[in-house]
C-alpha atoms as a PDB file:
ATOM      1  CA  UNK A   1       0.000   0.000   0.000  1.00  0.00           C
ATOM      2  CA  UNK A   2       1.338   3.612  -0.861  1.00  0.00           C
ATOM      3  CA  UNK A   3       2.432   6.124   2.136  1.00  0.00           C
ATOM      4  CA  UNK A   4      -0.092   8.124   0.669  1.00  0.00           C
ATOM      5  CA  UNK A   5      -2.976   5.594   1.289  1.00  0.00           C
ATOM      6  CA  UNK A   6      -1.243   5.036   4.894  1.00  0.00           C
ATOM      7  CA  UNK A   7      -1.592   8.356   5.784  1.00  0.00           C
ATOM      8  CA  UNK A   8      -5.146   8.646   4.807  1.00  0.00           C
ATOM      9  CA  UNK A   9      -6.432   5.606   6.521  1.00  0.00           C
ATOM     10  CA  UNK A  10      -4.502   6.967   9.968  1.00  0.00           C
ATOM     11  CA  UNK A  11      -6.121  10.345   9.433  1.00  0.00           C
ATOM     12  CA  UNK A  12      -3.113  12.149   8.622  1.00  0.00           C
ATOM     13  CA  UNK A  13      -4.180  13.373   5.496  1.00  0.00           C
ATOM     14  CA  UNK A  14      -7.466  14.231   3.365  1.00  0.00           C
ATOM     15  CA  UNK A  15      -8.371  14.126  -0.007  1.00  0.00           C
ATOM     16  CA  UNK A  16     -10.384  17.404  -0.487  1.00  0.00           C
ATOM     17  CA  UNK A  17     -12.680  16.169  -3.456  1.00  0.00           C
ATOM     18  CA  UNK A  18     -13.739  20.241  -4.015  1.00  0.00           C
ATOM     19  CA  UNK A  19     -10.270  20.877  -4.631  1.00  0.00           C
ATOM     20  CA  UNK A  20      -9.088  18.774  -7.776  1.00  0.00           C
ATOM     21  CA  UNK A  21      -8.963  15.730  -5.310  1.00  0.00           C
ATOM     22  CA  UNK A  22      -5.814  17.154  -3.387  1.00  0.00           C
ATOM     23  CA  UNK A  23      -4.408  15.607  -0.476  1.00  0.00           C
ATOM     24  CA  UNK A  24      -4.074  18.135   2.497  1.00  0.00           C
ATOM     25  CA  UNK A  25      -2.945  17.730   6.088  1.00  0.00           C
ATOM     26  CA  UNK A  26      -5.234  17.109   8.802  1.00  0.00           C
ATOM     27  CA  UNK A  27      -5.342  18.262  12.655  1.00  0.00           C
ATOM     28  CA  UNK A  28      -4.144  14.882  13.246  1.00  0.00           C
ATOM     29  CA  UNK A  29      -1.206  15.825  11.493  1.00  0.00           C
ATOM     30  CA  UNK A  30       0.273  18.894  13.967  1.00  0.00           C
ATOM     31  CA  UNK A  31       1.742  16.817  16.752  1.00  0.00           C
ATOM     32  CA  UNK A  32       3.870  14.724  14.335  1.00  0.00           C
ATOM     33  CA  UNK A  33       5.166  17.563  12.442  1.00  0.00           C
ATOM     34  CA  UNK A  34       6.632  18.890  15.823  1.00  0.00           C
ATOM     35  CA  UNK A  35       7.912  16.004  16.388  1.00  0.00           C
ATOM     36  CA  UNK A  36       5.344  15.657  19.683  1.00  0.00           C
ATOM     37  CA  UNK A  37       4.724  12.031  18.032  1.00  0.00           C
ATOM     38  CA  UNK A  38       6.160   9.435  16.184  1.00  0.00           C
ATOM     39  CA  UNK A  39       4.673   7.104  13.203  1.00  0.00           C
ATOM     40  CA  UNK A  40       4.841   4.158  12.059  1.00  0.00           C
ATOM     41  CA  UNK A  41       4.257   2.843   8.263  1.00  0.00           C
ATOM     42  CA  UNK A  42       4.068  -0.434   6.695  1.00  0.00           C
ATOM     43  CA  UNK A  43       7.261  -0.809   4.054  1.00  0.00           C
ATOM     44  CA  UNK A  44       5.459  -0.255   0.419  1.00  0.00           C
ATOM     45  CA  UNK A  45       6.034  -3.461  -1.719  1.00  0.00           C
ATOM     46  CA  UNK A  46       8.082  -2.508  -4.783  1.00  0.00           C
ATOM     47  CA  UNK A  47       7.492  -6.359  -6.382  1.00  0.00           C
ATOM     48  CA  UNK A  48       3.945  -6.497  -6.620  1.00  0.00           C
ATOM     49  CA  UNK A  49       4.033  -7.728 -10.249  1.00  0.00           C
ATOM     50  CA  UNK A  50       6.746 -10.279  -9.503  1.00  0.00           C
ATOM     51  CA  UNK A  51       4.515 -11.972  -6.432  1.00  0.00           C
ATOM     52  CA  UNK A  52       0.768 -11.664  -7.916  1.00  0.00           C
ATOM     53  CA  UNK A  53       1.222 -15.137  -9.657  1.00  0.00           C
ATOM     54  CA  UNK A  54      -1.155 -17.751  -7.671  1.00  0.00           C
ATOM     55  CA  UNK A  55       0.639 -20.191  -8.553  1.00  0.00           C
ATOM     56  CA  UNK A  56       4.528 -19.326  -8.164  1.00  0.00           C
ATOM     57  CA  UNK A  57       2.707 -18.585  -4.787  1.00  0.00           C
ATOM     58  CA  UNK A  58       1.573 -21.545  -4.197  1.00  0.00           C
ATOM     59  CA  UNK A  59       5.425 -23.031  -5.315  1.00  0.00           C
ATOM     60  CA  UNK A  60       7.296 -20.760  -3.098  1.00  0.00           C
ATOM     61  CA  UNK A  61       8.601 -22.422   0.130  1.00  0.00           C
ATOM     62  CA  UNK A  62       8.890 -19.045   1.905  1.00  0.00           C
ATOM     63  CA  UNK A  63       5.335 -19.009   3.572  1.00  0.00           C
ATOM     64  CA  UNK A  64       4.369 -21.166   6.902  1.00  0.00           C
ATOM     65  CA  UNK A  65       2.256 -24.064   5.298  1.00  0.00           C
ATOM     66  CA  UNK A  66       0.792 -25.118   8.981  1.00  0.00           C
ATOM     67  CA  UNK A  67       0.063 -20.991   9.133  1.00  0.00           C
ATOM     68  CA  UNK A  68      -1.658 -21.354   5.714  1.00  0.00           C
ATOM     69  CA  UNK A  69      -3.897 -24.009   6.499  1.00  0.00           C
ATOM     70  CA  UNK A  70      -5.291 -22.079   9.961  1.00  0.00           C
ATOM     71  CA  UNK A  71      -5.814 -18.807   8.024  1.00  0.00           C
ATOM     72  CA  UNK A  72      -7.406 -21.206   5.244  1.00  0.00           C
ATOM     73  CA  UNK A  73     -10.257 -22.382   8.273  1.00  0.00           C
ATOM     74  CA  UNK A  74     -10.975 -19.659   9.757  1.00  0.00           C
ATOM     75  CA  UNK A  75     -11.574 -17.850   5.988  1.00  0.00           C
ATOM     76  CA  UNK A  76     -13.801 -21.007   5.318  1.00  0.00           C
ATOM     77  CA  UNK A  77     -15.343 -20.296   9.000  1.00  0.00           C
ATOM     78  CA  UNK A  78     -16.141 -16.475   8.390  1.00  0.00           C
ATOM     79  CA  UNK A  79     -17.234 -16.654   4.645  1.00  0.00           C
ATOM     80  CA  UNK A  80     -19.842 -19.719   6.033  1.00  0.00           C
ATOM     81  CA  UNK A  81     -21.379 -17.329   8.450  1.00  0.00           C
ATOM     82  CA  UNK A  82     -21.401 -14.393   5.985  1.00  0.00           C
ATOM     83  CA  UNK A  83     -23.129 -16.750   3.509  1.00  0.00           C
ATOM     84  CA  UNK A  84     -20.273 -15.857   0.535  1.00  0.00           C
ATOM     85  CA  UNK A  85     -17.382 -18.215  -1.027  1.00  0.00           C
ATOM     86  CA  UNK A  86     -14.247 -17.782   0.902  1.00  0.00           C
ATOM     87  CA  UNK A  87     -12.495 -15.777  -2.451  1.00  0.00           C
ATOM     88  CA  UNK A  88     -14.668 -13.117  -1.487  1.00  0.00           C
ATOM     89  CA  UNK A  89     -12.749 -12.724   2.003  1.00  0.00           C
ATOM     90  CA  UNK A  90      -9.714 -13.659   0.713  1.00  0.00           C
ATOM     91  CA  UNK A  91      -8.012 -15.195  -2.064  1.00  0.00           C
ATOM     92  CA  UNK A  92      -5.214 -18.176  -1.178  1.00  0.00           C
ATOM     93  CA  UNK A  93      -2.825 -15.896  -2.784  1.00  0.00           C
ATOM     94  CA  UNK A  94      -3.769 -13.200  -0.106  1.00  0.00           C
ATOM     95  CA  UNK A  95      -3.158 -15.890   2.531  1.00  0.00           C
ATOM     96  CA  UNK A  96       0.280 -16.962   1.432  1.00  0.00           C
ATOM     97  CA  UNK A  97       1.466 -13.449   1.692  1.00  0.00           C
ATOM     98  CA  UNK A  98      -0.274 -13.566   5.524  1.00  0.00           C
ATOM     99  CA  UNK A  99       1.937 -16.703   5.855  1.00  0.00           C
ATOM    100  CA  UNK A 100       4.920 -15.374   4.327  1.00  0.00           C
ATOM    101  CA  UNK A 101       4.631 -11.776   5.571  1.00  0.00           C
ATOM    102  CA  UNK A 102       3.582 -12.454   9.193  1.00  0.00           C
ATOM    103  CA  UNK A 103       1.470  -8.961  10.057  1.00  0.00           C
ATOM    104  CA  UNK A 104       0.722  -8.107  13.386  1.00  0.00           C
ATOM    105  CA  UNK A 105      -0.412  -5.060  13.270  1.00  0.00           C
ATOM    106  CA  UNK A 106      -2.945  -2.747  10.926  1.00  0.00           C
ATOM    107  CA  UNK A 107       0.027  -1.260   9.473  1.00  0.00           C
ATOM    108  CA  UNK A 108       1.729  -4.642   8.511  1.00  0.00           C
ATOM    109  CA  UNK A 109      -1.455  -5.844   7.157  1.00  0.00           C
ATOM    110  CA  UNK A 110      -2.536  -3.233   4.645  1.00  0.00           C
ATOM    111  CA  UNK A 111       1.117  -4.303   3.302  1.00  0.00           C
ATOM    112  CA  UNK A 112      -0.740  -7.420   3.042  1.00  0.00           C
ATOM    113  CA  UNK A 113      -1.351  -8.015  -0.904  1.00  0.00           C
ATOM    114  CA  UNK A 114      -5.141  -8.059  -1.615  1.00  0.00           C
ATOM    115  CA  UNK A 115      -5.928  -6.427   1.753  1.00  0.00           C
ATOM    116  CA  UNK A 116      -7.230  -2.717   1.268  1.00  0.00           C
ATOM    117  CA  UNK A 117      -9.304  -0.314   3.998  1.00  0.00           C
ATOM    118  CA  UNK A 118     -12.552  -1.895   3.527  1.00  0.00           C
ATOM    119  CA  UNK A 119     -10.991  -5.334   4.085  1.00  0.00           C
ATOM    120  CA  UNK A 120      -8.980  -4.742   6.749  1.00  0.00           C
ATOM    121  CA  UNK A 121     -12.017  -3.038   8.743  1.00  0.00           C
ATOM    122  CA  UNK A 122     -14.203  -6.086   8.171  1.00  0.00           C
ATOM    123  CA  UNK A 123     -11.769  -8.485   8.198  1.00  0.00           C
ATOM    124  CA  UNK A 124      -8.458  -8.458   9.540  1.00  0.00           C
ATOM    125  CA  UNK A 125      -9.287  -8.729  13.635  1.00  0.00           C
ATOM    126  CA  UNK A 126      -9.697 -12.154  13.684  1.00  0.00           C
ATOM    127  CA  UNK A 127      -6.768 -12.922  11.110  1.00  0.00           C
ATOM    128  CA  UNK A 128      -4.274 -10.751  13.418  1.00  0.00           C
ATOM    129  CA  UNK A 129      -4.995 -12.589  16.315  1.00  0.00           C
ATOM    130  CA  UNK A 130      -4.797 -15.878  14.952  1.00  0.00           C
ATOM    131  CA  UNK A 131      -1.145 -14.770  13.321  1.00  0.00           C
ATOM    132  CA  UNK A 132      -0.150 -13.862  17.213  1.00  0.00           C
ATOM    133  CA  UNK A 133      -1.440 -16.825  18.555  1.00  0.00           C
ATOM    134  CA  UNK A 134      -0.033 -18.874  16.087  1.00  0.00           C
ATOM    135  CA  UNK A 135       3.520 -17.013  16.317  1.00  0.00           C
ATOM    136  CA  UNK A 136       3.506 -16.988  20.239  1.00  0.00           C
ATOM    137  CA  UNK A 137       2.477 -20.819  20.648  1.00  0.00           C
ATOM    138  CA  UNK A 138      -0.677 -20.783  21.457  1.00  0.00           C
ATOM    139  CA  UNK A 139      -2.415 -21.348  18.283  1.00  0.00           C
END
């Protein structure tokens, strides 16, 4: 996800739609420009291209398989109650990265690829927490 895009979802910046769509600083913003705050951002993924193939995905031994196949029930789990196909929550490719890339935080999720706002509002509560639990042990 862009720093732009970041920025926007933490409320840092606005897109003024009367104003040629501009981006402008928010309130939010102040404290952090004097340095009263600090921020964090997820690292922007400069191979997108390179990693959107399912299946070299699927070949790449770089993810946690046992990871995988939790993330893989509890998508199955959530799409059942929501009465959709679990694609719709996530795609397996989307998984893999949560495999590979680890997230535990908002930030580190949105870096996620195939995880945008509106996903990560709906979605990505339960998915952190079973990436901690998993990582710490307990999962």
């Amino acid at each position: 996800m862009s720093i732009f895009r970041q920025l926007v979802h933490k409320g840092l910046l606005s897109q003024n739609i009367t104003r040629n769509s501009t981006l402008q600083l928010t309130e939010e913003a102040r404290p952090l420009l004097r340095g009263e705050t600090t921020l964090e951002l997820a690292v922007p993924r400069l191979d997108t291209a390179a990693r959107s193939a399912k299946s070299d995905k699927l070949a790449s031994k770089h993810y946690d398989k046992k990871l995988f196949a939790k993330l893989r029930k509890l998508r199955k789990s959530i799409a059942d109650e929501d009465g959709l196909p679990p694609y719709v929550v996530f795609s397996d490719a989307t998984l893999i990265d949560m495999a590979e890339i680890l997230p535990t935080s908002y930030g580190e999720m949105l870096a996620v690829n195939g995880v945008g706002e509106r996903k990560l509002e709906k979605y990505a509560d339960p998915f952190l927490d079973l990436i901690q639990e998993h990582l710490t042990g307990h999962g």
